[in-house]
PDB file of N, CA and C in Angstrom:
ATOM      1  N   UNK A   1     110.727  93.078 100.595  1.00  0.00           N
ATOM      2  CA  UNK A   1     110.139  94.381 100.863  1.00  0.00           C
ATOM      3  C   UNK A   1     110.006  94.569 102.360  1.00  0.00           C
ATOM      4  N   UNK A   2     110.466  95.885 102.597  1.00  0.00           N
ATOM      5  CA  UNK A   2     110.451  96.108 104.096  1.00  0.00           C
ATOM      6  C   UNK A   2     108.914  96.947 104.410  1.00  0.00           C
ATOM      7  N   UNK A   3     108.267  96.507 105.535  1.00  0.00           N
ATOM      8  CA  UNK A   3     106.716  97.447 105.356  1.00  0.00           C
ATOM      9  C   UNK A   3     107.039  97.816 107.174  1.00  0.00           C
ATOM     10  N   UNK A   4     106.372  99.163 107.462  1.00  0.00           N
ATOM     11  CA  UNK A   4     106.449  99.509 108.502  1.00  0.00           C
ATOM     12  C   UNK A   4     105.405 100.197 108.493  1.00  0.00           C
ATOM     13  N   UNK A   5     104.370 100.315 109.749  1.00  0.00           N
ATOM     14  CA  UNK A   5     103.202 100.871 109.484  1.00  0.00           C
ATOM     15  C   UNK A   5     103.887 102.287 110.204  1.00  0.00           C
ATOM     16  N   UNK A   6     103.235 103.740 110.070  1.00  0.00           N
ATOM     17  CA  UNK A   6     103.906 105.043 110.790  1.00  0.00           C
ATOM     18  C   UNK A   6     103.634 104.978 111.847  1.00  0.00           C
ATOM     19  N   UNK A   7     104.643 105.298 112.596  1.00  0.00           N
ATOM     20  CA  UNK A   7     104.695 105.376 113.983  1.00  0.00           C
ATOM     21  C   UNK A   7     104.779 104.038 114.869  1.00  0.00           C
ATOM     22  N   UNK A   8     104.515 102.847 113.912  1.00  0.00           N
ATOM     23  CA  UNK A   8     104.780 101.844 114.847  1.00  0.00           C
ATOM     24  C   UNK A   8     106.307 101.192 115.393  1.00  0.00           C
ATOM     25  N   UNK A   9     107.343 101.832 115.178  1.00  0.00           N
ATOM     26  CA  UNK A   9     108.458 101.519 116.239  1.00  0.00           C
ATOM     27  C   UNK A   9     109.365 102.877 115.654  1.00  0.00           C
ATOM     28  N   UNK A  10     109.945 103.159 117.091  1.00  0.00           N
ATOM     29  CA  UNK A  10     111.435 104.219 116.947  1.00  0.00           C
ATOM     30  C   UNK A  10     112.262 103.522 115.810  1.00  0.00           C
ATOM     31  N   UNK A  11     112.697 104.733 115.510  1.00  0.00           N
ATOM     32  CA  UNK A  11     113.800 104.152 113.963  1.00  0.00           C
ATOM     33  C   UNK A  11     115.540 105.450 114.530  1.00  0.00           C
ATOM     34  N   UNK A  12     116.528 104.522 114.609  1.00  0.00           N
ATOM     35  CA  UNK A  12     117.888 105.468 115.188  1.00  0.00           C
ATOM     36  C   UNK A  12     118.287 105.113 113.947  1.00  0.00           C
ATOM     37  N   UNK A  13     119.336 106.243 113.518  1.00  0.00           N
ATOM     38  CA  UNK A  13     119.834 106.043 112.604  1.00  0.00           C
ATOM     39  C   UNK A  13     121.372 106.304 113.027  1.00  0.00           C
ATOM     40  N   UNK A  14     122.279 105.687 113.208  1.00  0.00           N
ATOM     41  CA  UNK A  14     123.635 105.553 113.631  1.00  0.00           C
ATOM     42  C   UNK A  14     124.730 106.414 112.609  1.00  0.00           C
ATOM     43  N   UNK A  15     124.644 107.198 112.948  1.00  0.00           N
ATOM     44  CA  UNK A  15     125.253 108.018 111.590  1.00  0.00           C
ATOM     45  C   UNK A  15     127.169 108.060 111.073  1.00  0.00           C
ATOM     46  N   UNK A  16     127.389 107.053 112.283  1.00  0.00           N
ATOM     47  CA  UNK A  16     129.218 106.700 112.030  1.00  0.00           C
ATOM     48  C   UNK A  16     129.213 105.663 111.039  1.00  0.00           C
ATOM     49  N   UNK A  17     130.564 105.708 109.906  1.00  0.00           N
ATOM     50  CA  UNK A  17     130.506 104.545 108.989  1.00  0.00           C
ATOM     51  C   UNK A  17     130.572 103.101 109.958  1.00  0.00           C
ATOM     52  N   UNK A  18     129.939 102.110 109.496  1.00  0.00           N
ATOM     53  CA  UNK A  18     129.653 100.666 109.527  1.00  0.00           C
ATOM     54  C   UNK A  18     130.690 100.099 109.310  1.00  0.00           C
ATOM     55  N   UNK A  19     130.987  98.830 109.826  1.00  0.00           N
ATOM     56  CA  UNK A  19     131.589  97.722 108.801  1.00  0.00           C
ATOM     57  C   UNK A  19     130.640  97.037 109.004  1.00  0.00           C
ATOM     58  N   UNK A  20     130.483  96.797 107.403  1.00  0.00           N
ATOM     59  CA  UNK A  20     128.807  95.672 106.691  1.00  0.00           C
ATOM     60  C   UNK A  20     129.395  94.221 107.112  1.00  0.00           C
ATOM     61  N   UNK A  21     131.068  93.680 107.776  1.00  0.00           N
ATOM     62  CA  UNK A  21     130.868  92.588 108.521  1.00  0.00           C
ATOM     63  C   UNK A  21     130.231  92.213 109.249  1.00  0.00           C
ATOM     64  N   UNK A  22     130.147  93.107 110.502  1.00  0.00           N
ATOM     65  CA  UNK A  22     129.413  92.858 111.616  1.00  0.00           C
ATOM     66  C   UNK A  22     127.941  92.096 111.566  1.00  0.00           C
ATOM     67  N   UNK A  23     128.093  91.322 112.528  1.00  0.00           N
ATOM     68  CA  UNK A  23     126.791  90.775 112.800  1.00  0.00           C
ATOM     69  C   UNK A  23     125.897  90.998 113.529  1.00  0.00           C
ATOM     70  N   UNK A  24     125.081  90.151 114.487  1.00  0.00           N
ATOM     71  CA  UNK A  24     123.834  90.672 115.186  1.00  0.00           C
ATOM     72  C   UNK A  24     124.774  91.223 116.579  1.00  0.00           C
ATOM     73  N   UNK A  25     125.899  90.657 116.936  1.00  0.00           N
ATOM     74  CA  UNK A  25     126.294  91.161 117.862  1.00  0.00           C
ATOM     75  C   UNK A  25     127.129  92.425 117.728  1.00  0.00           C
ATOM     76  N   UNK A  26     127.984  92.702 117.275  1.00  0.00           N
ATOM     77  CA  UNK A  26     128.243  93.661 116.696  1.00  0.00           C
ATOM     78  C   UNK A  26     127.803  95.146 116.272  1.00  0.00           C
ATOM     79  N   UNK A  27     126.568  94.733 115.941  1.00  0.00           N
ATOM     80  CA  UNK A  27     125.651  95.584 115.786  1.00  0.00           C
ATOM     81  C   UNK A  27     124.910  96.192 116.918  1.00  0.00           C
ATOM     82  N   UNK A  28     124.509  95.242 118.274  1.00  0.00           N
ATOM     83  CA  UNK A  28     124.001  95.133 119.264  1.00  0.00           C
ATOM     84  C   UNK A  28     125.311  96.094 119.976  1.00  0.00           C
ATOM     85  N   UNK A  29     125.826  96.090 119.843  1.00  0.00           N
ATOM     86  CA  UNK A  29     127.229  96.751 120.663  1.00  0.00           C
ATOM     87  C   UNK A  29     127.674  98.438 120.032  1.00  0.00           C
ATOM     88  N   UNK A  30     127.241  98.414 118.613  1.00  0.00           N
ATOM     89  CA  UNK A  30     127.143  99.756 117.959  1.00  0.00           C
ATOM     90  C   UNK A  30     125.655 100.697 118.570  1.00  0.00           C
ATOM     91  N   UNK A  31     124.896  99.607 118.310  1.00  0.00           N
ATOM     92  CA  UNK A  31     123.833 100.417 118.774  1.00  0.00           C
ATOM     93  C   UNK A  31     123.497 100.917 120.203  1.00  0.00           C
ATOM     94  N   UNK A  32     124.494 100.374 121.121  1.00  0.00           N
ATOM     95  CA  UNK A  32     124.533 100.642 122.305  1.00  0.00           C
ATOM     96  C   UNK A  32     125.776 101.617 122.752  1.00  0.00           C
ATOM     97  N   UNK A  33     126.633 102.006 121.935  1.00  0.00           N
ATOM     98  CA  UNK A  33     127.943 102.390 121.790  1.00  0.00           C
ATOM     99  C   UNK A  33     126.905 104.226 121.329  1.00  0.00           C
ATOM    100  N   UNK A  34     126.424 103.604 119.655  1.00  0.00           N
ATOM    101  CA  UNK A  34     126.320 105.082 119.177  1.00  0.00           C
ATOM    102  C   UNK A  34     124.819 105.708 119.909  1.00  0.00           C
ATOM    103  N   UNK A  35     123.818 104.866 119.887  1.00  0.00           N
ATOM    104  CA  UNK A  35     122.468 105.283 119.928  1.00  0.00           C
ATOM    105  C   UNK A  35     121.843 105.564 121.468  1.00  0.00           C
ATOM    106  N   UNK A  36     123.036 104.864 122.856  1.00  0.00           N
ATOM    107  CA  UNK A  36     122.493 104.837 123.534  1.00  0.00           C
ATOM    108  C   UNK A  36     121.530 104.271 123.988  1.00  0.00           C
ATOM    109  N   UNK A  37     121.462 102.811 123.288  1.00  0.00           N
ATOM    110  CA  UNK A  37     120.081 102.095 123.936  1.00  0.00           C
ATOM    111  C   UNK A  37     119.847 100.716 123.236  1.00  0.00           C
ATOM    112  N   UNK A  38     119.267 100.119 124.165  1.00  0.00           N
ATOM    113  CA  UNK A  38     119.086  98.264 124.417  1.00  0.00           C
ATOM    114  C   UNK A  38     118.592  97.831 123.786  1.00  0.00           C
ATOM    115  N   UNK A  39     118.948  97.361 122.107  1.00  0.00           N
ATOM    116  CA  UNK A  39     118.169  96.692 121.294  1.00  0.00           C
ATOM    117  C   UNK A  39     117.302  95.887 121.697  1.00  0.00           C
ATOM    118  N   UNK A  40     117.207  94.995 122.674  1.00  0.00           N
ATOM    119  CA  UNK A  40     116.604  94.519 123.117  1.00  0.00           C
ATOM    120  C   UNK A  40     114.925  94.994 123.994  1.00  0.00           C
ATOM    121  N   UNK A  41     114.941  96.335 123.704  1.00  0.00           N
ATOM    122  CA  UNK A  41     114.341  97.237 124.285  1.00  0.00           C
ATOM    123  C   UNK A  41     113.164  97.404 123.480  1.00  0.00           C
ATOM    124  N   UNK A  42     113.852  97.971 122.261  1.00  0.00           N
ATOM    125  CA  UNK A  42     112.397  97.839 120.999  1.00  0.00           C
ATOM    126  C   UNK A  42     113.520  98.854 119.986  1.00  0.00           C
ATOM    127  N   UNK A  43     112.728  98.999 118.779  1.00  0.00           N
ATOM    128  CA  UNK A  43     113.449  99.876 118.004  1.00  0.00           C
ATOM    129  C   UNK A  43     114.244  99.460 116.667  1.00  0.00           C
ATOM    130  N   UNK A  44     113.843 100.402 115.610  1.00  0.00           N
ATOM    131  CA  UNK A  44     114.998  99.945 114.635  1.00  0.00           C
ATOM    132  C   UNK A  44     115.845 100.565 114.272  1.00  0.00           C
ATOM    133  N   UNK A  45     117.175  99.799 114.002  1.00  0.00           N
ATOM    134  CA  UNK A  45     118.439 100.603 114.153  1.00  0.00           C
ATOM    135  C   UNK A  45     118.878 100.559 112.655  1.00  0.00           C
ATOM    136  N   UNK A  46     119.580 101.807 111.923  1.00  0.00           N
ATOM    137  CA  UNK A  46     120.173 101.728 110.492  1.00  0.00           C
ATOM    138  C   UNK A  46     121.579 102.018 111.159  1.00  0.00           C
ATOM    139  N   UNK A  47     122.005 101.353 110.229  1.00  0.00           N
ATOM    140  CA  UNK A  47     123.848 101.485 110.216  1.00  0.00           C
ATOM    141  C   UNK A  47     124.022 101.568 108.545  1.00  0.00           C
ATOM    142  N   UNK A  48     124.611 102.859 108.179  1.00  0.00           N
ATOM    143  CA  UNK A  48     125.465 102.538 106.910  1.00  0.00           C
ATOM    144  C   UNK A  48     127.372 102.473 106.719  1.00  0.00           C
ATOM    145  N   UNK A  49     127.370 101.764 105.458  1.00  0.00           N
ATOM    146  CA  UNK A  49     129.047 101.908 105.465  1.00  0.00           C
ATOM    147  C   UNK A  49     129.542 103.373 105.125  1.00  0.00           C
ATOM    148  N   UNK A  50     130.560 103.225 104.872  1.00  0.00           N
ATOM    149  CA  UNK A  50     131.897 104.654 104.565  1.00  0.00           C
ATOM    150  C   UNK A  50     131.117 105.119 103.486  1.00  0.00           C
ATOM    151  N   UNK A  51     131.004 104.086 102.586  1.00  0.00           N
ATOM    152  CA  UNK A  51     130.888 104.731 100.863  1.00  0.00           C
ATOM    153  C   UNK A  51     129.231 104.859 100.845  1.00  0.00           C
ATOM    154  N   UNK A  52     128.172 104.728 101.812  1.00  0.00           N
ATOM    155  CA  UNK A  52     127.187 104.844 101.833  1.00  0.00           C
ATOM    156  C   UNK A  52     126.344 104.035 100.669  1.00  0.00           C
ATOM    157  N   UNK A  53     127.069 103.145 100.065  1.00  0.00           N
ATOM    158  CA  UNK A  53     125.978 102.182  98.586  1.00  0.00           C
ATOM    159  C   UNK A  53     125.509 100.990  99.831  1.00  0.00           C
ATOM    160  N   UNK A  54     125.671 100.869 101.370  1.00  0.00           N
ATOM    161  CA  UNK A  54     125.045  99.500 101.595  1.00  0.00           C
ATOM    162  C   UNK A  54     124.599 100.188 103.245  1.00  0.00           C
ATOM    163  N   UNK A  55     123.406  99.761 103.362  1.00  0.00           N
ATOM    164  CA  UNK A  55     122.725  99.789 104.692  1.00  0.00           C
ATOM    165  C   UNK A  55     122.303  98.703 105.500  1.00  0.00           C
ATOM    166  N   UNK A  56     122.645  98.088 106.671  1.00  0.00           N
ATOM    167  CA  UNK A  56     121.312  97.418 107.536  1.00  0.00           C
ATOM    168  C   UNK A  56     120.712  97.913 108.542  1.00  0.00           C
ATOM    169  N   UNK A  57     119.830  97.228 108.587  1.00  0.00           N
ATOM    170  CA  UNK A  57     118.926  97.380 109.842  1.00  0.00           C
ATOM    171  C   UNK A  57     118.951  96.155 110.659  1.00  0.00           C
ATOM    172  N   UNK A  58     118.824  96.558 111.982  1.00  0.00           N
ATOM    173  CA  UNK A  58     118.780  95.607 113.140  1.00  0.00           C
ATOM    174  C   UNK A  58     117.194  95.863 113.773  1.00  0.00           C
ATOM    175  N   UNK A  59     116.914  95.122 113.921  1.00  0.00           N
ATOM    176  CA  UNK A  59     115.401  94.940 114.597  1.00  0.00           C
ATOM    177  C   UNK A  59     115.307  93.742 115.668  1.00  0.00           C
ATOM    178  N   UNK A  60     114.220  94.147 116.525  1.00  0.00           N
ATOM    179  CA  UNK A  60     113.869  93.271 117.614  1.00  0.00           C
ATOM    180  C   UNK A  60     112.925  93.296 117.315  1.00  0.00           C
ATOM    181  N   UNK A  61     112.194  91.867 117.460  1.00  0.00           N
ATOM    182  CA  UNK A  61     110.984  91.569 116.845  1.00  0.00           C
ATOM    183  C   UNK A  61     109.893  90.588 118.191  1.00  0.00           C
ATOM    184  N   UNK A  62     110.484  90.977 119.902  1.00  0.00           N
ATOM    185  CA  UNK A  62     109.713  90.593 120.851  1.00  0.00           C
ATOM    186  C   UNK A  62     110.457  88.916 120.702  1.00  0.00           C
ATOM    187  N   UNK A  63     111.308  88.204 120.010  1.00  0.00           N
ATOM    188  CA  UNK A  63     111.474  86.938 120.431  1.00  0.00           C
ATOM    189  C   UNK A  63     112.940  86.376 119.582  1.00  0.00           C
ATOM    190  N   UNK A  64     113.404  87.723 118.946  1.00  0.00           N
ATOM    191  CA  UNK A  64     114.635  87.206 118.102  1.00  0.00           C
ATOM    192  C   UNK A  64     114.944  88.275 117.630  1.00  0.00           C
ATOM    193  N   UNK A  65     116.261  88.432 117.024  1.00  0.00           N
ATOM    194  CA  UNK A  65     116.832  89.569 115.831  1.00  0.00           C
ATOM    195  C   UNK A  65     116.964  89.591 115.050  1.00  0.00           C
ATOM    196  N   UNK A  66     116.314  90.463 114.183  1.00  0.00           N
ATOM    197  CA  UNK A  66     116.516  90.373 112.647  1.00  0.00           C
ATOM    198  C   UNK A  66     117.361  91.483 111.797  1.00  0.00           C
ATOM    199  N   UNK A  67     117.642  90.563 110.776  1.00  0.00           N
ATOM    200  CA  UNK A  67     118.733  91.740 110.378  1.00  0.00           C
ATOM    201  C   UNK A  67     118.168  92.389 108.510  1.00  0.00           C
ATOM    202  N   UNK A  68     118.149  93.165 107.753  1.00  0.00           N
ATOM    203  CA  UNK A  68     117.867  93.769 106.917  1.00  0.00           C
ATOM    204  C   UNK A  68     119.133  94.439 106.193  1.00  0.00           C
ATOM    205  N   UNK A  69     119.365  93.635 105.404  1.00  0.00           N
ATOM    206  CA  UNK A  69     120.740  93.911 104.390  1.00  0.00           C
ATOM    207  C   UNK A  69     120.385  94.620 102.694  1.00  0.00           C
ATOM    208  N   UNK A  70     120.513  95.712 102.133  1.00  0.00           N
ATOM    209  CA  UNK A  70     120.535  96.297 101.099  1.00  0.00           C
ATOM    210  C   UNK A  70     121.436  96.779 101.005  1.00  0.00           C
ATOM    211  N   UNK A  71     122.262  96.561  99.214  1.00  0.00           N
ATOM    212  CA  UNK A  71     123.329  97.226  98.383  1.00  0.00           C
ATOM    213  C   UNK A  71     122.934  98.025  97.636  1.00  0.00           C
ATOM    214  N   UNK A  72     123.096  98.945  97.294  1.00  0.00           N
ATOM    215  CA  UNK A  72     123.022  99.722  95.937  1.00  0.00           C
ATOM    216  C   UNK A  72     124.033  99.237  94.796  1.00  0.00           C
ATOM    217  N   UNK A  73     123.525  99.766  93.771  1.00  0.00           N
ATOM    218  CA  UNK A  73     124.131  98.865  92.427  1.00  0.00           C
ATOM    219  C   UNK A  73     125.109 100.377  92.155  1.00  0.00           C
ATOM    220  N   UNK A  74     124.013 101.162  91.934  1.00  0.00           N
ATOM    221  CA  UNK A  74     124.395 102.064  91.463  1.00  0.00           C
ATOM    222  C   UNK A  74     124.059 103.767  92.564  1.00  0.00           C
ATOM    223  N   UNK A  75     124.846 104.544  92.481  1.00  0.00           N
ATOM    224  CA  UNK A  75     124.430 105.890  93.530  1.00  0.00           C
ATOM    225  C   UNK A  75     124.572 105.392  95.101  1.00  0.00           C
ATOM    226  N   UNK A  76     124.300 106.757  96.330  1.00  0.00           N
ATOM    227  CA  UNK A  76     124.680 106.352  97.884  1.00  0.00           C
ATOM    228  C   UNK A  76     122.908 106.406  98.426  1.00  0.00           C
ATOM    229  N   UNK A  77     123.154 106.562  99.468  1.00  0.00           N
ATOM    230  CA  UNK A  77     122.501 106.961 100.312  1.00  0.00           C
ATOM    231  C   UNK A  77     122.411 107.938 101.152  1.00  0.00           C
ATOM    232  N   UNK A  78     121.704 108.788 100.529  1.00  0.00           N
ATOM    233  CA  UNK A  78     121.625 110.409 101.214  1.00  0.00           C
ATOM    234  C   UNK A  78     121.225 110.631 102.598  1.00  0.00           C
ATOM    235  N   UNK A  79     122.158 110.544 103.924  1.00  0.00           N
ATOM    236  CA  UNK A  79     121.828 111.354 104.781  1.00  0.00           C
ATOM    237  C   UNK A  79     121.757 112.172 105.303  1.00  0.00           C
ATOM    238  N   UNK A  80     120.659 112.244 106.564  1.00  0.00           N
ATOM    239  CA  UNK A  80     120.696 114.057 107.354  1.00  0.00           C
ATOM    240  C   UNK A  80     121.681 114.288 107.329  1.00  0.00           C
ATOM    241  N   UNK A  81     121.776 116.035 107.218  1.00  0.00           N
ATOM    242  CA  UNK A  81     122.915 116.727 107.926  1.00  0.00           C
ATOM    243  C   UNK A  81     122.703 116.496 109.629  1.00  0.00           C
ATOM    244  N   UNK A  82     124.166 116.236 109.733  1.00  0.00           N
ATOM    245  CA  UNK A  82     124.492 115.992 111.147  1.00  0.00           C
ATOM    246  C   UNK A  82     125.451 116.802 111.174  1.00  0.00           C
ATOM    247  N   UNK A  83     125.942 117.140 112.817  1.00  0.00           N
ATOM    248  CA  UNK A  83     126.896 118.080 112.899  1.00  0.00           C
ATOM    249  C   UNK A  83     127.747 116.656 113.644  1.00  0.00           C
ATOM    250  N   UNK A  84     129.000 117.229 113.697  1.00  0.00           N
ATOM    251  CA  UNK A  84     130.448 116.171 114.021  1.00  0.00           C
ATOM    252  C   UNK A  84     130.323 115.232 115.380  1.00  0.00           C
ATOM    253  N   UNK A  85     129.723 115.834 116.411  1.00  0.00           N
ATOM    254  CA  UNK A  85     129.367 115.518 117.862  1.00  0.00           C
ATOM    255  C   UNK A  85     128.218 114.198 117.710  1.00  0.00           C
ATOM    256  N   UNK A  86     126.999 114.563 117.059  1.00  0.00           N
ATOM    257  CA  UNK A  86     125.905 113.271 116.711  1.00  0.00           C
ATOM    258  C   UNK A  86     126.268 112.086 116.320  1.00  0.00           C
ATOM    259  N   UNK A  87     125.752 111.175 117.299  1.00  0.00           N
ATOM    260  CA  UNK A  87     126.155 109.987 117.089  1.00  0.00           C
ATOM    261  C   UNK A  87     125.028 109.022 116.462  1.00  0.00           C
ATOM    262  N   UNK A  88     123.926 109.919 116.959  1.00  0.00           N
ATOM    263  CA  UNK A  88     122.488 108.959 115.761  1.00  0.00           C
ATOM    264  C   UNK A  88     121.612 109.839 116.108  1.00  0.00           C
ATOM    265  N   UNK A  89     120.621 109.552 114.852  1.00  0.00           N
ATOM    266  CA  UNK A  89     119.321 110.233 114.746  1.00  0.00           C
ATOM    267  C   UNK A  89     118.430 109.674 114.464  1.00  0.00           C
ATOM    268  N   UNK A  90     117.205 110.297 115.219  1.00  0.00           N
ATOM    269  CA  UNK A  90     116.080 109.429 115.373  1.00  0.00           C
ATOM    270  C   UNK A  90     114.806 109.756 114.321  1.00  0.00           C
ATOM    271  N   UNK A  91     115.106 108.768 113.563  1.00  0.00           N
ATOM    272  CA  UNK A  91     114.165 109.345 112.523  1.00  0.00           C
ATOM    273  C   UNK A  91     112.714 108.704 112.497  1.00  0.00           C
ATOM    274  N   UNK A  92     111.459 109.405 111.635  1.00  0.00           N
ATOM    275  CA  UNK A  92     110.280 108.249 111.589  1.00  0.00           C
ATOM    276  C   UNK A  92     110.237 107.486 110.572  1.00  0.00           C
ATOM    277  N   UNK A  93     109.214 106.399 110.109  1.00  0.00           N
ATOM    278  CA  UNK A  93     109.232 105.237 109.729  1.00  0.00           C
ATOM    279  C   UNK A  93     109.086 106.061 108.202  1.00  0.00           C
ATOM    280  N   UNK A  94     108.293 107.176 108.433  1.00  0.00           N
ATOM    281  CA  UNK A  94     108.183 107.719 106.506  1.00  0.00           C
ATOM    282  C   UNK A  94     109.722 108.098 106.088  1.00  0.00           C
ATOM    283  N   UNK A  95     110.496 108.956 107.091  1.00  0.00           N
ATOM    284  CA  UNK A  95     111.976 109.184 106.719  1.00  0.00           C
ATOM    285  C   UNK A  95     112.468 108.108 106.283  1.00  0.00           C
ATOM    286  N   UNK A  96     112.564 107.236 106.799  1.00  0.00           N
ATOM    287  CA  UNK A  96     113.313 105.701 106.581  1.00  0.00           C
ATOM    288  C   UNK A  96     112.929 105.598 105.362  1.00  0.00           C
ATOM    289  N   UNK A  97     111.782 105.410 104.953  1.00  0.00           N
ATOM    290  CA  UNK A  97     110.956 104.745 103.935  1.00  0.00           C
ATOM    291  C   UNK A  97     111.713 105.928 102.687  1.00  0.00           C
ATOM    292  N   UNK A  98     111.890 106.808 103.088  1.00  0.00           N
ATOM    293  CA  UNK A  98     112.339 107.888 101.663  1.00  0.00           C
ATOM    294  C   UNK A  98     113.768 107.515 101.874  1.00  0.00           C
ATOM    295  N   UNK A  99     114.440 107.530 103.123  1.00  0.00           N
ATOM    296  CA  UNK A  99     116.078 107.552 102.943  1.00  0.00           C
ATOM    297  C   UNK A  99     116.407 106.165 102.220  1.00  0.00           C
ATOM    298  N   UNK A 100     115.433 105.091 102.151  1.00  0.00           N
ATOM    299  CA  UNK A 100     115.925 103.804 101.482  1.00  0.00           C
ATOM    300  C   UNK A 100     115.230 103.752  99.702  1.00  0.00           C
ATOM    301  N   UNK A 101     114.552 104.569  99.887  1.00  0.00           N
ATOM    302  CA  UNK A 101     114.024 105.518  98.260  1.00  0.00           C
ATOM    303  C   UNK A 101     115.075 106.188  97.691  1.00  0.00           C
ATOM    304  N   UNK A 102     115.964 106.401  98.119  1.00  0.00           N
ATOM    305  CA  UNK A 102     117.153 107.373  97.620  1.00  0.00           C
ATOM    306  C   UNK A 102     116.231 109.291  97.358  1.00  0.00           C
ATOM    307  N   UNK A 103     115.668 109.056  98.013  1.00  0.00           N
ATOM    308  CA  UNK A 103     115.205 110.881  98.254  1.00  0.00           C
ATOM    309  C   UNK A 103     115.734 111.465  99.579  1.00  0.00           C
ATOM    310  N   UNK A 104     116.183 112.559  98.885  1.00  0.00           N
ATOM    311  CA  UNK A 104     117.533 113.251  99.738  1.00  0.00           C
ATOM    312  C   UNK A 104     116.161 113.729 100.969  1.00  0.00           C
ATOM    313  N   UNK A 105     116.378 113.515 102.181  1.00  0.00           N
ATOM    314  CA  UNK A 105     114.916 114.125 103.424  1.00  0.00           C
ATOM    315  C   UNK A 105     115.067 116.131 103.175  1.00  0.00           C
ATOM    316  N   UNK A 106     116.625 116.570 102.573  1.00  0.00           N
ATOM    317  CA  UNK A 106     116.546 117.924 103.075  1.00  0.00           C
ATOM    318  C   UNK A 106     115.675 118.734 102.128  1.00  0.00           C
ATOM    319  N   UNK A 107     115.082 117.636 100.732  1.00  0.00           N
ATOM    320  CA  UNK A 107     114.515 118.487  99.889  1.00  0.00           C
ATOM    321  C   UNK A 107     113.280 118.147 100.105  1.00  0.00           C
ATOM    322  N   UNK A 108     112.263 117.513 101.184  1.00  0.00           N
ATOM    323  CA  UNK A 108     111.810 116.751 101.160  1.00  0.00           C
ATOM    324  C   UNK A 108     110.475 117.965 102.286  1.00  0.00           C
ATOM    325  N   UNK A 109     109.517 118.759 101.472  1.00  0.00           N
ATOM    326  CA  UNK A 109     108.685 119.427 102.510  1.00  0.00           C
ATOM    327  C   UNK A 109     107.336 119.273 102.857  1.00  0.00           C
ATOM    328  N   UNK A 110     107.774 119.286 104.253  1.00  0.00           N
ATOM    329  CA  UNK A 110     106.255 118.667 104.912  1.00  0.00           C
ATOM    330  C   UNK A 110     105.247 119.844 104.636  1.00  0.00           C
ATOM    331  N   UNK A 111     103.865 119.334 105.011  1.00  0.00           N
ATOM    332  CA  UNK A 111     102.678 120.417 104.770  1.00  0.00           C
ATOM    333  C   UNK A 111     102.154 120.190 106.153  1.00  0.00           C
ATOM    334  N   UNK A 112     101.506 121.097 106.599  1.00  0.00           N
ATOM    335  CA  UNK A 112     100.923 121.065 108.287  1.00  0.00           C
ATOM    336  C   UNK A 112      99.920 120.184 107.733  1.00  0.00           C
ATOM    337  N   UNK A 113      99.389 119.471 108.743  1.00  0.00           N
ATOM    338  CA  UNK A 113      98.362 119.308 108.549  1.00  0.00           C
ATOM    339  C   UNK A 113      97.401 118.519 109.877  1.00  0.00           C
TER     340      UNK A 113
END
C-alpha cells in the first residue's frame, strides 16, 4: 500500500508512454528529459506504459530511490487530458490516489471549500 499524506510532496506525472524496463536510472533521465527536474531534488514521478495496464513511480526518499511498480489485471489507467505539446503534469497526492483507484479525475468534482 502506497500512503501519502496531502500535500506532502509534488507528484509529475510524465504523460509519454514508458518502457516498464527501465530502471532507477532510466527513469532519472525521463524525469529529467520529460518533467524538467532533479529527482534528486524531491518529488514523485509516475511514468505509465503505451497500453496504460502498468504504472511506476520513482521517489526520493532524502537518502535513496525508490521505485513503486503496479499492473493491472484487468482495464487501463485513465489519464488527464493533455494536449500533444505536454510533457508532464503536476498533479496532487489525492489525484494520484484516484488515478491509481482507476477513477477517471475528469468526472471527478471538487466542492469549494
Amino acid at each position: 500500500m502506497l500512503a501519502l499524506a496531502p500535500g506532502a510532496t509534488a507528484v509529475y506525472l510524465c504523460v509519454g508512454a514508458t518502457d516498464m524496463r527501465k530502471g532507477f536510472d532510466g527513469l532519472m533521465r525521463l524525469a529529467a528529459e520529460q518533467a524538467a527536474r532533479d529527482v534528486l531534488q524531491g518529488g514523485l514521478f509516475v511514468f505509465v506504459n503505451r497500453r496504460r495496464d502498468r504504472v511506476k513511480l520513482l521517489w526520493w526518499d532524502a537518502d535513496g530511490l525508490a521505485i513503486w511498480y503496479k499492473r493491472l489485471e484487468v482495464g487501463t489507467f485513465e489519464l488527464p487530458a493533455v494536449n500533444e505539446e505536454t510533457n508532464h503534469v503536476v498533479l496532487t497526492t489525492a489525484d494520484l490516489a484516484l488515478l491509481l483507484a482507476g477513477i477517471d479525475l475528469a468526472s471527478v468534482r471538487r466542492r469549494k471549500r
